[in-house]
PDB file of N, CA and C in Angstrom:
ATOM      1  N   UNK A   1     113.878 210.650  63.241  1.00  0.00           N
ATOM      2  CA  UNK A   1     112.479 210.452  62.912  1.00  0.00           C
ATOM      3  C   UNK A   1     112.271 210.018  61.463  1.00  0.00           C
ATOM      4  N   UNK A   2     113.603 210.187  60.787  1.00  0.00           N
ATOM      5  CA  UNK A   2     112.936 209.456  59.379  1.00  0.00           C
ATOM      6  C   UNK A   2     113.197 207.963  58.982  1.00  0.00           C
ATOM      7  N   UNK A   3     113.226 207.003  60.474  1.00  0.00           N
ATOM      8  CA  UNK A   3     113.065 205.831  60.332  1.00  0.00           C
ATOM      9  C   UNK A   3     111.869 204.955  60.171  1.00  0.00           C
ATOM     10  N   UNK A   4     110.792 205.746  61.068  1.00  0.00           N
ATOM     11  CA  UNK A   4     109.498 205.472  61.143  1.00  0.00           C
ATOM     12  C   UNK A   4     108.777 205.289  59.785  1.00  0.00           C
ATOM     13  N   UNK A   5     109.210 206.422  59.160  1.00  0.00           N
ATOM     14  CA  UNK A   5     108.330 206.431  57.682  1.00  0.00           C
ATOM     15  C   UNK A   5     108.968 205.396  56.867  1.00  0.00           C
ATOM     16  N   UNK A   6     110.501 205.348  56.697  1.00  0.00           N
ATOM     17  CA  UNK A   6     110.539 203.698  56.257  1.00  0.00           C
ATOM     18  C   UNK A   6     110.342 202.586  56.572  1.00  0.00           C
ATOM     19  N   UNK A   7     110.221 202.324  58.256  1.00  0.00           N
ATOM     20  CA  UNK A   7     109.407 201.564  58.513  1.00  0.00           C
ATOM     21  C   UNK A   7     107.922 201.041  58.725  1.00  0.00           C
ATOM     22  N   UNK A   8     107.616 201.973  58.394  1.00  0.00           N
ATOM     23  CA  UNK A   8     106.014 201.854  57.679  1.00  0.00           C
ATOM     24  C   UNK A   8     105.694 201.495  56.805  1.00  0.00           C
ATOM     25  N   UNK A   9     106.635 202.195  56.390  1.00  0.00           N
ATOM     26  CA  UNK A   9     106.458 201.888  54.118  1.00  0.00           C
ATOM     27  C   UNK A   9     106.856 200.526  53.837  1.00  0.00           C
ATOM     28  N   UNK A  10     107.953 200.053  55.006  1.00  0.00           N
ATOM     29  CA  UNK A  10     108.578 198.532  54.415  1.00  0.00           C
ATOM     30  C   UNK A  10     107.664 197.277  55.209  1.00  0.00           C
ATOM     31  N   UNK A  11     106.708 197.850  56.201  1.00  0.00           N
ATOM     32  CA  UNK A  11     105.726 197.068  57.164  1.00  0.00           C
ATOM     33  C   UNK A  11     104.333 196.749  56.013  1.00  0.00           C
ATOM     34  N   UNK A  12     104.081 198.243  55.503  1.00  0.00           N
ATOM     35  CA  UNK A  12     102.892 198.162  54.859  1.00  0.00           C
ATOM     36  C   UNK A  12     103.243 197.505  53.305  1.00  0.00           C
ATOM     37  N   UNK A  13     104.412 197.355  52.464  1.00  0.00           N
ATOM     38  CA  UNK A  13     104.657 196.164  51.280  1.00  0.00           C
ATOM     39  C   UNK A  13     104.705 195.074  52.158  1.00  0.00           C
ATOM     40  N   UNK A  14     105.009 194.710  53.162  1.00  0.00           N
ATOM     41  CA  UNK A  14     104.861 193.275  52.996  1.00  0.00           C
ATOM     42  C   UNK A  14     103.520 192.707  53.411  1.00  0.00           C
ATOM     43  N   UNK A  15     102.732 193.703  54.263  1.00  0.00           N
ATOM     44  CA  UNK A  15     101.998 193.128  54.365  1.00  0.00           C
ATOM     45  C   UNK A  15     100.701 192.849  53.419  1.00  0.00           C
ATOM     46  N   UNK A  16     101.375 193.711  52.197  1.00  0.00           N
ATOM     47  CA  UNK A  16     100.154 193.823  51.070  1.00  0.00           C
ATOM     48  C   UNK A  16     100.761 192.861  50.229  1.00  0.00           C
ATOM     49  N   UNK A  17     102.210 192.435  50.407  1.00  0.00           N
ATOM     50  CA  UNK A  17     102.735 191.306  49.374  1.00  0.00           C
ATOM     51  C   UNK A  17     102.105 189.758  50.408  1.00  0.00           C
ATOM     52  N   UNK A  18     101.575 189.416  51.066  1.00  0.00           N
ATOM     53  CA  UNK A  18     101.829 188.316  52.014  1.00  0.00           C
ATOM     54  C   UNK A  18     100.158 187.788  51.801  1.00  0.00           C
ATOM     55  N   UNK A  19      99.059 189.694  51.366  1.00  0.00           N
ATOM     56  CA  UNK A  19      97.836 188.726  51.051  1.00  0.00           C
ATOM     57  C   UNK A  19      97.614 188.231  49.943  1.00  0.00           C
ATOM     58  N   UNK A  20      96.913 187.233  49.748  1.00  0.00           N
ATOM     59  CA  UNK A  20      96.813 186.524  48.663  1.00  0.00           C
ATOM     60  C   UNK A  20      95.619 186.234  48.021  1.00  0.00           C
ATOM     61  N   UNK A  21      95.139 185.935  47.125  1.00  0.00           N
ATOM     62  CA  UNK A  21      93.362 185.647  46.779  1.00  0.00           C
ATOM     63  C   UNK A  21      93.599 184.264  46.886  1.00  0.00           C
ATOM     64  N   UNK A  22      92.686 183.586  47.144  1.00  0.00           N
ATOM     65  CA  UNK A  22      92.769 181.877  47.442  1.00  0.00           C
ATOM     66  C   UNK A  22      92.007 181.523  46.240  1.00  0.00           C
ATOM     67  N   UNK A  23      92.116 181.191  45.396  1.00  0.00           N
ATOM     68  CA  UNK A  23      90.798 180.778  44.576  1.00  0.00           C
ATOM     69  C   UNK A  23      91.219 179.388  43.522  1.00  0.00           C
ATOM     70  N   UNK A  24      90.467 178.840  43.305  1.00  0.00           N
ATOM     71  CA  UNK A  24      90.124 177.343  41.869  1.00  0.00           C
ATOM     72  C   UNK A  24      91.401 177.654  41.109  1.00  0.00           C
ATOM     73  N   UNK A  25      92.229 177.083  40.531  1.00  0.00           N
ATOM     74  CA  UNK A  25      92.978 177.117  39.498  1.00  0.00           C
ATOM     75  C   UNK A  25      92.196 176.777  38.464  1.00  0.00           C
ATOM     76  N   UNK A  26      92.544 177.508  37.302  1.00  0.00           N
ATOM     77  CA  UNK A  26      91.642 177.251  36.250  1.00  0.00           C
ATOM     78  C   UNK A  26      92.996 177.563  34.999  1.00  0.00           C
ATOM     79  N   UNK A  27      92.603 176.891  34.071  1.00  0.00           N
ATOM     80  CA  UNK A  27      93.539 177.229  32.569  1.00  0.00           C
ATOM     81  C   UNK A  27      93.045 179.114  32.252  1.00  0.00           C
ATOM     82  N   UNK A  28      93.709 179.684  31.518  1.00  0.00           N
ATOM     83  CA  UNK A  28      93.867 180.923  31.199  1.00  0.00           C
ATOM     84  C   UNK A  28      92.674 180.733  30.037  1.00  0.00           C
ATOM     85  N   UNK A  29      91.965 182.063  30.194  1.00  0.00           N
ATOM     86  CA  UNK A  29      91.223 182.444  29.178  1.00  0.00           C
ATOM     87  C   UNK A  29      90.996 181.778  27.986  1.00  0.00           C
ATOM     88  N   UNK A  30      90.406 181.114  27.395  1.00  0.00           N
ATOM     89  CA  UNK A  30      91.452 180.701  25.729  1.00  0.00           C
ATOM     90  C   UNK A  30      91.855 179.456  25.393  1.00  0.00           C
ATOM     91  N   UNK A  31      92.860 179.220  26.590  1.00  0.00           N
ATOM     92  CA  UNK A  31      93.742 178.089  26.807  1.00  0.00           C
ATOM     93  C   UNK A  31      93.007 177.067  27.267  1.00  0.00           C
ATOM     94  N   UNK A  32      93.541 175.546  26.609  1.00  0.00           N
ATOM     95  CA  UNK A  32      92.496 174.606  26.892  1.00  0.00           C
ATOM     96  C   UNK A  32      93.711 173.875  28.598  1.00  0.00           C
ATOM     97  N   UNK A  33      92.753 172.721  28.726  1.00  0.00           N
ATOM     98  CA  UNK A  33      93.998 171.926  29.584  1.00  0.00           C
ATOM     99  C   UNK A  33      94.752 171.194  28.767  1.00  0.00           C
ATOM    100  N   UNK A  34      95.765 170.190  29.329  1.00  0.00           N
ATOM    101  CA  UNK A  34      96.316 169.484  28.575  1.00  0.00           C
ATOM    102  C   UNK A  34      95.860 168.406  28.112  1.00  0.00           C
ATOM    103  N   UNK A  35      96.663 168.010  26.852  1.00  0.00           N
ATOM    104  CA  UNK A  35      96.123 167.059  25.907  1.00  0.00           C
ATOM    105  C   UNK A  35      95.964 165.624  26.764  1.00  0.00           C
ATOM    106  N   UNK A  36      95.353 164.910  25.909  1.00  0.00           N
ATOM    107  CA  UNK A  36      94.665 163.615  26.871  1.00  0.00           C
ATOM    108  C   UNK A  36      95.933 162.814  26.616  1.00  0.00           C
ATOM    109  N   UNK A  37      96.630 161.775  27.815  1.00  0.00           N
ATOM    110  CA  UNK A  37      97.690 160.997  27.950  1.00  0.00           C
ATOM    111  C   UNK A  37      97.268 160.208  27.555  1.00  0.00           C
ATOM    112  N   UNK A  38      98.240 159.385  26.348  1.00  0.00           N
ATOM    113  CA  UNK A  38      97.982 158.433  25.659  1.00  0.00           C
ATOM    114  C   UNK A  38      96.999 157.176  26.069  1.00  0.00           C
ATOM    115  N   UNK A  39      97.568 156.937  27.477  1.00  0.00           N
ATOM    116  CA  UNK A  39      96.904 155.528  27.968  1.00  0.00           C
ATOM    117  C   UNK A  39      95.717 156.020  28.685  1.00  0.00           C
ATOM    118  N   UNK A  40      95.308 157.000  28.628  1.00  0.00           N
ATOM    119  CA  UNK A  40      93.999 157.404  29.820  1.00  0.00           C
ATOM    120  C   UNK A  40      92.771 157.889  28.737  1.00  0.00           C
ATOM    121  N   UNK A  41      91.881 157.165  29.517  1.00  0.00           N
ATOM    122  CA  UNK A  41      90.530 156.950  28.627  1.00  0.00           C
ATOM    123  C   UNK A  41      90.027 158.455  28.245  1.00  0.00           C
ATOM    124  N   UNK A  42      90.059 159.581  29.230  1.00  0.00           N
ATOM    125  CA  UNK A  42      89.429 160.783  28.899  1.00  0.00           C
ATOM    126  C   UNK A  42      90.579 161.879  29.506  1.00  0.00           C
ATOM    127  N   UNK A  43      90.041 162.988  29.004  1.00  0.00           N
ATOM    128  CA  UNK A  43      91.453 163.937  29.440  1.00  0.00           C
ATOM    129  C   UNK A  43      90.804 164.519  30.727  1.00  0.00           C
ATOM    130  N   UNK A  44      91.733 164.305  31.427  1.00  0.00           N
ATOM    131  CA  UNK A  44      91.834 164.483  33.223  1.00  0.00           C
ATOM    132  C   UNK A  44      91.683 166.208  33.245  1.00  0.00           C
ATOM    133  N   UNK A  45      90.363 166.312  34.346  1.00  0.00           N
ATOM    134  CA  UNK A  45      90.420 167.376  34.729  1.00  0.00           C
ATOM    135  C   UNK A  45      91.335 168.675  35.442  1.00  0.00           C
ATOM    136  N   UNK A  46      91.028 169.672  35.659  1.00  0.00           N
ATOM    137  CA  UNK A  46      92.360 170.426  36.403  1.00  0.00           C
ATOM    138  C   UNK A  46      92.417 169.828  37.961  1.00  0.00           C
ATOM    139  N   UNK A  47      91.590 169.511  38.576  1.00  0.00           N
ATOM    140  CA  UNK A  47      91.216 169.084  39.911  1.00  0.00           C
ATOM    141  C   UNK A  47      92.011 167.379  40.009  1.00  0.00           C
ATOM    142  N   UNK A  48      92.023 166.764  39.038  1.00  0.00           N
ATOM    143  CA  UNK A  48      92.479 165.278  39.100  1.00  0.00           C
ATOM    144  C   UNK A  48      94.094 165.768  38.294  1.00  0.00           C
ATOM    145  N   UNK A  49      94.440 166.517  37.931  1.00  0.00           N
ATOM    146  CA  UNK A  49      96.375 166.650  37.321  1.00  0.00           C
ATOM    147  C   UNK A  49      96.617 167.446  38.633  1.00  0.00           C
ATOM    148  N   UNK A  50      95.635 168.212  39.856  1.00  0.00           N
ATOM    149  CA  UNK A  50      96.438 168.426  40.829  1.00  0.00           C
ATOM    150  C   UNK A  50      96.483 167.754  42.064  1.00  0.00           C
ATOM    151  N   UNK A  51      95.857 166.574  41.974  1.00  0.00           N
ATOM    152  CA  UNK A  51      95.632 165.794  42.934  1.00  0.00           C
ATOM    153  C   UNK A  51      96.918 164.809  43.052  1.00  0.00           C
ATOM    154  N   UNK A  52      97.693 164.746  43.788  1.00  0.00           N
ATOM    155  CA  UNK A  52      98.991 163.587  43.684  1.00  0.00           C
ATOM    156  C   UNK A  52      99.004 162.176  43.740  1.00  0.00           C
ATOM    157  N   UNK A  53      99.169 161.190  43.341  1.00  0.00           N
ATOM    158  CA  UNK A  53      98.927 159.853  43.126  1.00  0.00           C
ATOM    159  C   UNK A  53      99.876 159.481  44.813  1.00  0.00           C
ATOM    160  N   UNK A  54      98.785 158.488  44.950  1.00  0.00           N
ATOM    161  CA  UNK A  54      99.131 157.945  46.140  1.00  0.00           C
ATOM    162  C   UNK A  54     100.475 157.112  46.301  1.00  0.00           C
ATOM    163  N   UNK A  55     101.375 156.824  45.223  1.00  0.00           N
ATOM    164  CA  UNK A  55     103.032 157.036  45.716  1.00  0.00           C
ATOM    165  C   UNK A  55     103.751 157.993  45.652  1.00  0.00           C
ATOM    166  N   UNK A  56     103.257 158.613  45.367  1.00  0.00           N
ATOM    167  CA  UNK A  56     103.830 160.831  45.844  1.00  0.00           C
ATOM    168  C   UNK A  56     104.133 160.805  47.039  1.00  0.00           C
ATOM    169  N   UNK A  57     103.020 160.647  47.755  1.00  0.00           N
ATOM    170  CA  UNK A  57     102.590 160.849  49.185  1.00  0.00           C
ATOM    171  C   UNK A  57     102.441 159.995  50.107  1.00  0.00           C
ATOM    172  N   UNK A  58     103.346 158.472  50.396  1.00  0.00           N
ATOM    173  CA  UNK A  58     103.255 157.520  50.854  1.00  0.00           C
ATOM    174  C   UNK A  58     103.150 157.731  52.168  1.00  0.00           C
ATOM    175  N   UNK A  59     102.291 156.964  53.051  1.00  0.00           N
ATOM    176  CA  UNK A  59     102.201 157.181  54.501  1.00  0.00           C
ATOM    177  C   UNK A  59     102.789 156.811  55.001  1.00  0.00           C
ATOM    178  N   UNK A  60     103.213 157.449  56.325  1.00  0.00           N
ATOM    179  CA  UNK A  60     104.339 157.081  56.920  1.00  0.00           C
ATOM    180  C   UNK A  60     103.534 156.264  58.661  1.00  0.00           C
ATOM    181  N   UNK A  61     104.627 155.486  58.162  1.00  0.00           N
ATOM    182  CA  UNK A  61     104.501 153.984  59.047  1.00  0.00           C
ATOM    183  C   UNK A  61     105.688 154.438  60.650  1.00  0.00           C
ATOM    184  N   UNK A  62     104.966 154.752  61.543  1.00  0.00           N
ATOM    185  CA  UNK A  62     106.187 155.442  63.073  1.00  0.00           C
ATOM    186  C   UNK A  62     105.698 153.754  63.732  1.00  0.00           C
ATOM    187  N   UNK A  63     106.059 152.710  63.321  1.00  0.00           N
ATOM    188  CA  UNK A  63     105.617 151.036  64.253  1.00  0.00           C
ATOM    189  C   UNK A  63     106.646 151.045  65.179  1.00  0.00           C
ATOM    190  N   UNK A  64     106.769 151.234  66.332  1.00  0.00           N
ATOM    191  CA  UNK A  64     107.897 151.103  67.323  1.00  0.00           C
ATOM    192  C   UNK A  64     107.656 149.822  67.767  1.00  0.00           C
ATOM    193  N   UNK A  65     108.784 148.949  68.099  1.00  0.00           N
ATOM    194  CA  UNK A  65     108.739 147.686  69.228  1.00  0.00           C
ATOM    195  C   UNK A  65     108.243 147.997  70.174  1.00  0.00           C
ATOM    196  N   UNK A  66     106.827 147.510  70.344  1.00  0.00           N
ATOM    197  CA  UNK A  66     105.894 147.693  71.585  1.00  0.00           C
ATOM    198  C   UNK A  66     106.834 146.060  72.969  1.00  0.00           C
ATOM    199  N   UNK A  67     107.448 145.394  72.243  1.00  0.00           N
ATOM    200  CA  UNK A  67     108.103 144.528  72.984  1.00  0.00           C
ATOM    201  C   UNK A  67     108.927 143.559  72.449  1.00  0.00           C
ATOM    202  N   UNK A  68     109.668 143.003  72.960  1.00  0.00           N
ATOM    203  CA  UNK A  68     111.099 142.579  72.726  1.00  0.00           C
ATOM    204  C   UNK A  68     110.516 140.692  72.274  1.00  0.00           C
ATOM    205  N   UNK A  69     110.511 140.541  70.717  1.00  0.00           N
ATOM    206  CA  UNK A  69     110.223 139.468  70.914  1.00  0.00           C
ATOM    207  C   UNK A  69     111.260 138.446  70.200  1.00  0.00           C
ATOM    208  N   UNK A  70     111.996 136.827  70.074  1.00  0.00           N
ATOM    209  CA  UNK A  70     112.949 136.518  69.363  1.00  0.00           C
ATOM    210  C   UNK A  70     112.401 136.254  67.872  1.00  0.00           C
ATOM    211  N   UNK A  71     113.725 135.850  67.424  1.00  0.00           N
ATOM    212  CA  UNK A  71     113.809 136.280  66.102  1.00  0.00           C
ATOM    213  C   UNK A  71     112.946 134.775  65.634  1.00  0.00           C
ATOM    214  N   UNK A  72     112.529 134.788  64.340  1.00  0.00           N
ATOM    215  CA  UNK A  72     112.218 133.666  64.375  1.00  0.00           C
ATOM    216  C   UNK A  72     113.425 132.798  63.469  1.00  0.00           C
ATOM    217  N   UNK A  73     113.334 131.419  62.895  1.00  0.00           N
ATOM    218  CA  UNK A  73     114.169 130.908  63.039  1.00  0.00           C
ATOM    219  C   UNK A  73     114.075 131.321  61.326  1.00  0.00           C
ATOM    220  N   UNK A  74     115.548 131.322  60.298  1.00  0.00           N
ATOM    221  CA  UNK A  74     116.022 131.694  58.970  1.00  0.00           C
ATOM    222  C   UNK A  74     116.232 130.301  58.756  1.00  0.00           C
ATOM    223  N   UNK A  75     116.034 129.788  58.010  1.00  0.00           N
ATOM    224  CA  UNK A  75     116.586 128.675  57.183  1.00  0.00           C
ATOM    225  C   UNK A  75     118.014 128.918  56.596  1.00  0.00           C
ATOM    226  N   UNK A  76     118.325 130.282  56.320  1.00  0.00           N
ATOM    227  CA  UNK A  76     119.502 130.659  55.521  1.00  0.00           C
ATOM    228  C   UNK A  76     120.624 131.093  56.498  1.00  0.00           C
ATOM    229  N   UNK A  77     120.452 131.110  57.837  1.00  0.00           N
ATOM    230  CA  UNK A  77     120.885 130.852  58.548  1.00  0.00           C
ATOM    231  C   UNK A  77     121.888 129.745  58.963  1.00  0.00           C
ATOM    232  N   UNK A  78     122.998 129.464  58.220  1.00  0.00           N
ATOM    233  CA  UNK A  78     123.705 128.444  58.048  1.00  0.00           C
ATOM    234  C   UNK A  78     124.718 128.437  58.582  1.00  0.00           C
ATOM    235  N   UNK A  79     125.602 127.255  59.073  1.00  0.00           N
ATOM    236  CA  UNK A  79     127.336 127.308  59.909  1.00  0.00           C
ATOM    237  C   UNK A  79     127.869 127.244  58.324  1.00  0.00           C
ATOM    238  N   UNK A  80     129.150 127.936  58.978  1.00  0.00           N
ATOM    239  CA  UNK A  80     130.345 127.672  57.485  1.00  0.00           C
ATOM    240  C   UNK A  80     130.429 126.331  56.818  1.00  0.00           C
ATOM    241  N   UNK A  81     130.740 126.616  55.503  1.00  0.00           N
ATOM    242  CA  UNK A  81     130.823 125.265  54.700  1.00  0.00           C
ATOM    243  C   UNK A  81     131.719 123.882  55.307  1.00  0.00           C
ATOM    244  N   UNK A  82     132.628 124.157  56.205  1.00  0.00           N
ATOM    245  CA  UNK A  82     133.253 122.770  56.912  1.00  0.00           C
ATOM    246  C   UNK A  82     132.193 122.453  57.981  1.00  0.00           C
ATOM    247  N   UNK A  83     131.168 123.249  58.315  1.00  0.00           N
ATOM    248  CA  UNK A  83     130.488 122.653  59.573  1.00  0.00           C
ATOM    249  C   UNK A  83     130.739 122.792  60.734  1.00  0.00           C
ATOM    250  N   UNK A  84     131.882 123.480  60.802  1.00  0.00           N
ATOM    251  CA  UNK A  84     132.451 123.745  62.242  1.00  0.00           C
ATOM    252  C   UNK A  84     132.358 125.391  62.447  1.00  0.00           C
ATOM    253  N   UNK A  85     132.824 126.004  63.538  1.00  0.00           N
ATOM    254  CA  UNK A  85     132.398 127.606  64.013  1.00  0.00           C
ATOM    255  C   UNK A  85     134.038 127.740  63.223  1.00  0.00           C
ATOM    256  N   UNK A  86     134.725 129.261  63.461  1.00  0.00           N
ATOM    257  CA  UNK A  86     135.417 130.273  62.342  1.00  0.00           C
ATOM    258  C   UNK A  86     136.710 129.769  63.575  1.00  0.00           C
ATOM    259  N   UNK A  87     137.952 129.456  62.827  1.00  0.00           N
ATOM    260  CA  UNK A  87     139.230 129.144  63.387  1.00  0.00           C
ATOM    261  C   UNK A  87     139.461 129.769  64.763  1.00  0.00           C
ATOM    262  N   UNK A  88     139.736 129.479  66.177  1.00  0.00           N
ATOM    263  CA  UNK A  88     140.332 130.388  66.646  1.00  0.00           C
ATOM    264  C   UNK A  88     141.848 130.371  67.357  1.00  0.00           C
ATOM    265  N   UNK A  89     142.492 130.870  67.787  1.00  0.00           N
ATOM    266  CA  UNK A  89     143.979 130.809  67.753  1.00  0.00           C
ATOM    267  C   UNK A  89     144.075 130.192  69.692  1.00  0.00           C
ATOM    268  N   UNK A  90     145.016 130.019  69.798  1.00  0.00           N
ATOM    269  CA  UNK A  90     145.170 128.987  71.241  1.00  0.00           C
ATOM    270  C   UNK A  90     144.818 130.527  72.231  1.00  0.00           C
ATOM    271  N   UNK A  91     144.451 129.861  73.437  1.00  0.00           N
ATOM    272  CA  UNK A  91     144.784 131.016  73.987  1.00  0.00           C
ATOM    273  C   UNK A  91     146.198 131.433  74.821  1.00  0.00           C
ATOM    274  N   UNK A  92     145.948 132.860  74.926  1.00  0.00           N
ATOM    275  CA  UNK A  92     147.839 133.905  75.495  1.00  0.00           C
ATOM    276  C   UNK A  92     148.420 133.961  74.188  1.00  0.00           C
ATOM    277  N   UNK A  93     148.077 133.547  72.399  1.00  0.00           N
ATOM    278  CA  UNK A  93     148.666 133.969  71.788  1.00  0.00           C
ATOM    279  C   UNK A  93     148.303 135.263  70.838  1.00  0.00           C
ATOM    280  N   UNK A  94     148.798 136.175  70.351  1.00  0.00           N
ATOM    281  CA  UNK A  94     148.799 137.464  69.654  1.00  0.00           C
ATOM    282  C   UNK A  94     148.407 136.718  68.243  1.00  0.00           C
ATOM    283  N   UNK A  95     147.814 137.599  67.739  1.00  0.00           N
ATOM    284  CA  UNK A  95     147.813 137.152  66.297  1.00  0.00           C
ATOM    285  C   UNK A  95     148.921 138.062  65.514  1.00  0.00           C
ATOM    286  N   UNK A  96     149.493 137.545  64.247  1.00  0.00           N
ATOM    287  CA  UNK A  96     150.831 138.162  64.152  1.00  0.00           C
ATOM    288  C   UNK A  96     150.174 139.736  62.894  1.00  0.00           C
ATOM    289  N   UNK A  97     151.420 140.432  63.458  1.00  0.00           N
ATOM    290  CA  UNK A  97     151.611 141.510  62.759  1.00  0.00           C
ATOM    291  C   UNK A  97     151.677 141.691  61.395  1.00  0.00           C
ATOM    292  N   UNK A  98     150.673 142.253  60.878  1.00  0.00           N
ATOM    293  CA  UNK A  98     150.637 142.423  59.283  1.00  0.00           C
ATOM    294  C   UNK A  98     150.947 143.686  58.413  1.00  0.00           C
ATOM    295  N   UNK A  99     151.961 143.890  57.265  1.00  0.00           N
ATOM    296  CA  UNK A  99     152.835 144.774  57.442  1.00  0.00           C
ATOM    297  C   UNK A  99     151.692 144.861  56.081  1.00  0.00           C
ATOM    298  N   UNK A 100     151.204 146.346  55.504  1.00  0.00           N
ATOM    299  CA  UNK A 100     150.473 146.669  54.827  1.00  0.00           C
ATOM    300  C   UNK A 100     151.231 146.747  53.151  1.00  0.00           C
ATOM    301  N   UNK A 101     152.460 146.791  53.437  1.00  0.00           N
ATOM    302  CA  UNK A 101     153.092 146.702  52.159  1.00  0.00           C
ATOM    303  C   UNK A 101     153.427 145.148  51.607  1.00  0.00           C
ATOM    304  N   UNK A 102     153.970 144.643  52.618  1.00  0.00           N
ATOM    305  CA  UNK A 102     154.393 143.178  52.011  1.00  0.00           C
ATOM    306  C   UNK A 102     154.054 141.918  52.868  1.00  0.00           C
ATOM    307  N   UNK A 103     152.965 142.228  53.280  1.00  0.00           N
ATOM    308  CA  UNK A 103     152.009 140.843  53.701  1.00  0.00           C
ATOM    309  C   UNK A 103     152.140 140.579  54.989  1.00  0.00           C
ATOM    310  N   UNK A 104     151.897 139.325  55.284  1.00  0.00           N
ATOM    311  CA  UNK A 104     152.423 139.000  56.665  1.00  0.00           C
ATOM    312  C   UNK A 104     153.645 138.897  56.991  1.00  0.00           C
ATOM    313  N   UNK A 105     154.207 138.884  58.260  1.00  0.00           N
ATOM    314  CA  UNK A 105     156.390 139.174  58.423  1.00  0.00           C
ATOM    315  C   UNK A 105     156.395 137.580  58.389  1.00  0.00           C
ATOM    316  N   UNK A 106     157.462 137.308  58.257  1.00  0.00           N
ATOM    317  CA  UNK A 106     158.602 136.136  58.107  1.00  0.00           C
ATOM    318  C   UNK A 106     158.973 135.889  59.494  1.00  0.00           C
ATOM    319  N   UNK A 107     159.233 134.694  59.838  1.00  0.00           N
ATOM    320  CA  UNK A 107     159.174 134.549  61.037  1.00  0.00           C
ATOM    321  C   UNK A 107     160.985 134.502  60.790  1.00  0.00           C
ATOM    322  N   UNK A 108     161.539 134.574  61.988  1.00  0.00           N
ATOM    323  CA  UNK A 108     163.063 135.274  61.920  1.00  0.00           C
ATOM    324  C   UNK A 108     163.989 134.037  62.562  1.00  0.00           C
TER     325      UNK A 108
END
């Protein structure tokens, strides 16, 4: 039975740590806000230094392909500098074995 009473005691801190007062932020007694930023005409209220500038908080763009459409055409889109498509080897032949230390093998 003497679990109850610590679990009371540890139910009733949190639930007195968890309320909170909601209220205005304001500078302390005394204390002014901060000094005016060089380039800004008047010194910004507490309400406008907690407000986040709209690339803080960029919106997010979810645009899915509603449908499949082609690409359009690139200008930069170019064939290789000879003009022709990329070498290819006859066909039924292997391309040869390349030995990572000393290049391609020697034919024997």
């Amino acid at each position: 039975m003497k679990f109850a009473p610590v679990l009371m005691l540890t139910a009733g801190s949190l639930l007195a740590a968890a309320c909170g007062q909601m209220a205005d932020l304001r500078p302390a007694r005394g204390e002014p806000l901060p000094v005016k930023p060089l380039l800004a005409r008047t010194t910004p209220t507490a309400g406008q230094l907690l407000t986040p500038p709209t690339n803080a908080d960029p919106e997010r763009i979810d645009e899915l392909v509603k449908r499949s459409e082609p690409r359009r055409p690139d200008r930069f889109d170019l064939p290789p500098a000879d003009g022709g498509a990329a070498p290819a080897l006859p066909a039924g032949t292997d391309p040869e074995p390349v030995d990572k230390d000393s290049g391609p093998s020697a034919p024997q």
